[in-house]
Protein backbone atom coordinates (compact mmCIF):
# COMPACT_ATOMS: atom_id res chain seq x y z
CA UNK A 1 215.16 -14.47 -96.22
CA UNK A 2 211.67 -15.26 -95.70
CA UNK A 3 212.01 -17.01 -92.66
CA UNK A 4 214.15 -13.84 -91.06
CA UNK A 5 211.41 -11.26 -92.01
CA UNK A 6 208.66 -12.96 -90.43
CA UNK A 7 210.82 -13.78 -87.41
CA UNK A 8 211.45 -9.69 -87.39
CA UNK A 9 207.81 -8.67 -87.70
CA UNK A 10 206.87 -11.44 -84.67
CA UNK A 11 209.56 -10.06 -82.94
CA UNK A 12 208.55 -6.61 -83.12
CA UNK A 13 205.54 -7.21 -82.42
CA UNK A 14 205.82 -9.05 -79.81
CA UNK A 15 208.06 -5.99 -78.45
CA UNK A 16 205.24 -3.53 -78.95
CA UNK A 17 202.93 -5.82 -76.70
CA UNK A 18 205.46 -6.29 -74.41
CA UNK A 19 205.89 -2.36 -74.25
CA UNK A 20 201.90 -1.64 -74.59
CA UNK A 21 201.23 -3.91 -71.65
CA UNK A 22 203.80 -2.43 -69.09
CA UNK A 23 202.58 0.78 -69.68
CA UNK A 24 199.08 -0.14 -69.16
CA UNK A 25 200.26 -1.99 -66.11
CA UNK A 26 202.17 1.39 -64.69
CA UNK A 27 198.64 3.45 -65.20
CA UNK A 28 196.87 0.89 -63.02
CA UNK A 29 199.32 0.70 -60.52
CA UNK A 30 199.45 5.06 -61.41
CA UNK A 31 195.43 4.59 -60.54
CA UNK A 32 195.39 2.51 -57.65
CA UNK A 33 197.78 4.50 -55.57
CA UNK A 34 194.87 6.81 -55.36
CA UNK A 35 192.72 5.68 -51.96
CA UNK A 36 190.13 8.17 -53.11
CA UNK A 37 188.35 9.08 -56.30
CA UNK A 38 188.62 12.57 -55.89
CA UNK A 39 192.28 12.53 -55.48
CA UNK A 40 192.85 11.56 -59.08
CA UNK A 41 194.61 13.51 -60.98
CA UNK A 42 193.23 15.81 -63.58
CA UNK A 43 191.62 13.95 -67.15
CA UNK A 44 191.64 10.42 -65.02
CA UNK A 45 188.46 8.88 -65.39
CA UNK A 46 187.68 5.96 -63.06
CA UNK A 47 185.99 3.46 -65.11
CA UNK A 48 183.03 0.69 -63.88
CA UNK A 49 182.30 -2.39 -65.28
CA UNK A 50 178.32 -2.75 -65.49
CA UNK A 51 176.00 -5.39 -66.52
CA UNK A 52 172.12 -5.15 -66.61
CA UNK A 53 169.50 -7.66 -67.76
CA UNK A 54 166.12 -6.09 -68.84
CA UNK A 55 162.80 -7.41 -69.33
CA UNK A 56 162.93 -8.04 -72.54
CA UNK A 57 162.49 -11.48 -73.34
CA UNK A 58 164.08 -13.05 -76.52
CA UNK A 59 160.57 -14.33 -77.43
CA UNK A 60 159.69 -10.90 -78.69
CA UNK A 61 158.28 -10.99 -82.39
CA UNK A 62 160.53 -9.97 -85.05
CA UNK A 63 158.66 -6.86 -85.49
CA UNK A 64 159.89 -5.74 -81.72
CA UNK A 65 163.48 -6.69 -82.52
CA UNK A 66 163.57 -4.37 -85.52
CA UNK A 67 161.88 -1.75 -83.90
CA UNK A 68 164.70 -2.11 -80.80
CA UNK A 69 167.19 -2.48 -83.78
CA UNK A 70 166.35 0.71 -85.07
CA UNK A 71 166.25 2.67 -81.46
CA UNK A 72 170.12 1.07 -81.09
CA UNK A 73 171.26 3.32 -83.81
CA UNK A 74 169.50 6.23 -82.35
CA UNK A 75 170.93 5.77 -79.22
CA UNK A 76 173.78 8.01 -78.21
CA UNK A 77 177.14 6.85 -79.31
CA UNK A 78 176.27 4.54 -81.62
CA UNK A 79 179.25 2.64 -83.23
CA UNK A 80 177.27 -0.05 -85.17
CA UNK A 81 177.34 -4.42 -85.57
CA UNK A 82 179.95 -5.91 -84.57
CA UNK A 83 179.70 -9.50 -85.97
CA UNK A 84 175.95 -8.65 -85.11
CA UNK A 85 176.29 -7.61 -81.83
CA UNK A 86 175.37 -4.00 -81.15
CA UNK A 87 178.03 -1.73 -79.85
CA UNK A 88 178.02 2.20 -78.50
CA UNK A 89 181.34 4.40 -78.05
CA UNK A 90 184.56 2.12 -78.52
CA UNK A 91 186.61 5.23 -77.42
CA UNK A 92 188.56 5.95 -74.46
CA UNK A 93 188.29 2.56 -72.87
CA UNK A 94 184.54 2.81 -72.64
CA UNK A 95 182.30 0.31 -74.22
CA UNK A 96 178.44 -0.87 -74.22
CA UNK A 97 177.46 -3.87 -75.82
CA UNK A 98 173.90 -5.14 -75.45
CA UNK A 99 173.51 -9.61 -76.27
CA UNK A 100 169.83 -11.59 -76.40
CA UNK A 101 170.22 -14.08 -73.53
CA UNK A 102 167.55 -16.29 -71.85
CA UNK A 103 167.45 -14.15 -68.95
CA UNK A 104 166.33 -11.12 -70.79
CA UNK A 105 168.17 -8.56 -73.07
CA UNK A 106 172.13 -7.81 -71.08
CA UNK A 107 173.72 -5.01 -71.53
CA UNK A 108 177.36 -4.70 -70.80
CA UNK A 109 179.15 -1.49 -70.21
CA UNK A 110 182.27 -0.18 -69.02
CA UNK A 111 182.20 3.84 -67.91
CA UNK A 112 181.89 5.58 -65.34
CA UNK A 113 178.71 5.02 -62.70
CA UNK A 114 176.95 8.77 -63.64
CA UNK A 115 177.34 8.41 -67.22
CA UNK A 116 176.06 4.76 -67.35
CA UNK A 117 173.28 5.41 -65.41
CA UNK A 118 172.27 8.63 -67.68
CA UNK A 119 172.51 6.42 -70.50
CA UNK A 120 170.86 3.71 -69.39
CA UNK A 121 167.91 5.20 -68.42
CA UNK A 122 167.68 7.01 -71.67
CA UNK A 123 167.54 3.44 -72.96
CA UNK A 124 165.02 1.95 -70.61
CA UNK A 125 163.11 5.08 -71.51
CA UNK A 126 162.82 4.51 -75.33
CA UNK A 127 162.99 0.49 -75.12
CA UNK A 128 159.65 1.04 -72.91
CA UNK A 129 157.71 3.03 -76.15
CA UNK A 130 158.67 0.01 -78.19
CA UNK A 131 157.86 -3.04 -75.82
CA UNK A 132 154.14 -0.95 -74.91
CA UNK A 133 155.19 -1.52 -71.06
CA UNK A 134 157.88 -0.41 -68.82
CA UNK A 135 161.02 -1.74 -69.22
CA UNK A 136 163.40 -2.21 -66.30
CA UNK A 137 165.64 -5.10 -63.92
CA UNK A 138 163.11 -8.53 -63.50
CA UNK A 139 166.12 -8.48 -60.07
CA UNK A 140 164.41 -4.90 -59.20
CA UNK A 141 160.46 -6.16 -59.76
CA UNK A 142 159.79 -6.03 -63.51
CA UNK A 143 157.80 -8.53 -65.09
CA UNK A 144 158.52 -9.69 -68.92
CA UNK A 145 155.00 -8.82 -69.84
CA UNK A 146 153.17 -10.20 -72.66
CA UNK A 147 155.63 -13.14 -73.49
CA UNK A 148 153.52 -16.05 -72.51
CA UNK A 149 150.36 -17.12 -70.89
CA UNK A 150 150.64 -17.95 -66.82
CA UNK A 151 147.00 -19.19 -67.28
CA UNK A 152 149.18 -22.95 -68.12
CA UNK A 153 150.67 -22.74 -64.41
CA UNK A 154 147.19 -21.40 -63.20
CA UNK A 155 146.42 -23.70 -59.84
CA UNK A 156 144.37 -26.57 -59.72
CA UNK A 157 141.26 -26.23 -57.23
């Protein structure tokens, strides 16, 4: 008897998935008939997949990492830790997750291009107040400033 009922739930289950992942499939295909953006229909919302490294270097004191802890749950959207990783929205398909990474602090969205940048730059905005300078892409020109002394790798004359 057992052995039947978990058999039933796997099945069903496995049905739902089955079901869940053609329709998902028939909305893409739905989507990508469109050529244009502008010819999707009404409520469609064409989602982008963006990721961003900022100047801030995982060096930063603990002090700083609090202090950017804090501004994540001020930040619009604001959904909380997820197995300490900071998340924003979780709705509608769109997502931002930020992660600590040698190359500076990534951020990882998925929504659409105006709303990401809007929200990104409200970010970069109040990350720059905590970090004292201006926070941006080291791939656009910013420098991680403060983290460590270049006098070391200062020439020999």
């Amino acid at each position: 008897m057992f052995t039947v009922l978990i058999g039933k739930v796997y099945q069903m289950k496995h049905e739902y998935l089955i079901g869940f992942r053609q329709a998902l499939l028939r909305d893409i295909v739905d989507i990508y008939n469109y050529a244009d953006i502008n010819e999707f229909p009404k409520g469609v919302v064409c989602m982008e997949i963006h990721n961003c490294n900022l100047n801030i270097h995982y060096t930063a004191s603990k002090e700083i990492w609090e202090q950017l802890s804090q501004m994540y749950t001020e930040m619009p959207y604001w959904i909380g830790f997820v197995e300490g990783i900071p998340h924003w929205y979780g709705t509608s398909g769109k997502q931002i997750s930020a992660s600590v990474e040698p190359s500076g602090l990534q951020l990882y969205a998925e929504l659409p291009q105006e709303e990401w940048e809007k929200w990104l730059s409200n970010f970069k905005s109040r990350a720059s107040i905590i970090m004292g300078y201006e926070v941006g892409e080291p791939e656009e020109g910013f420098d991680f400033s403060g983290f460590w002394d270049d006098s070391d790798y200062a020439k020999e004359e």
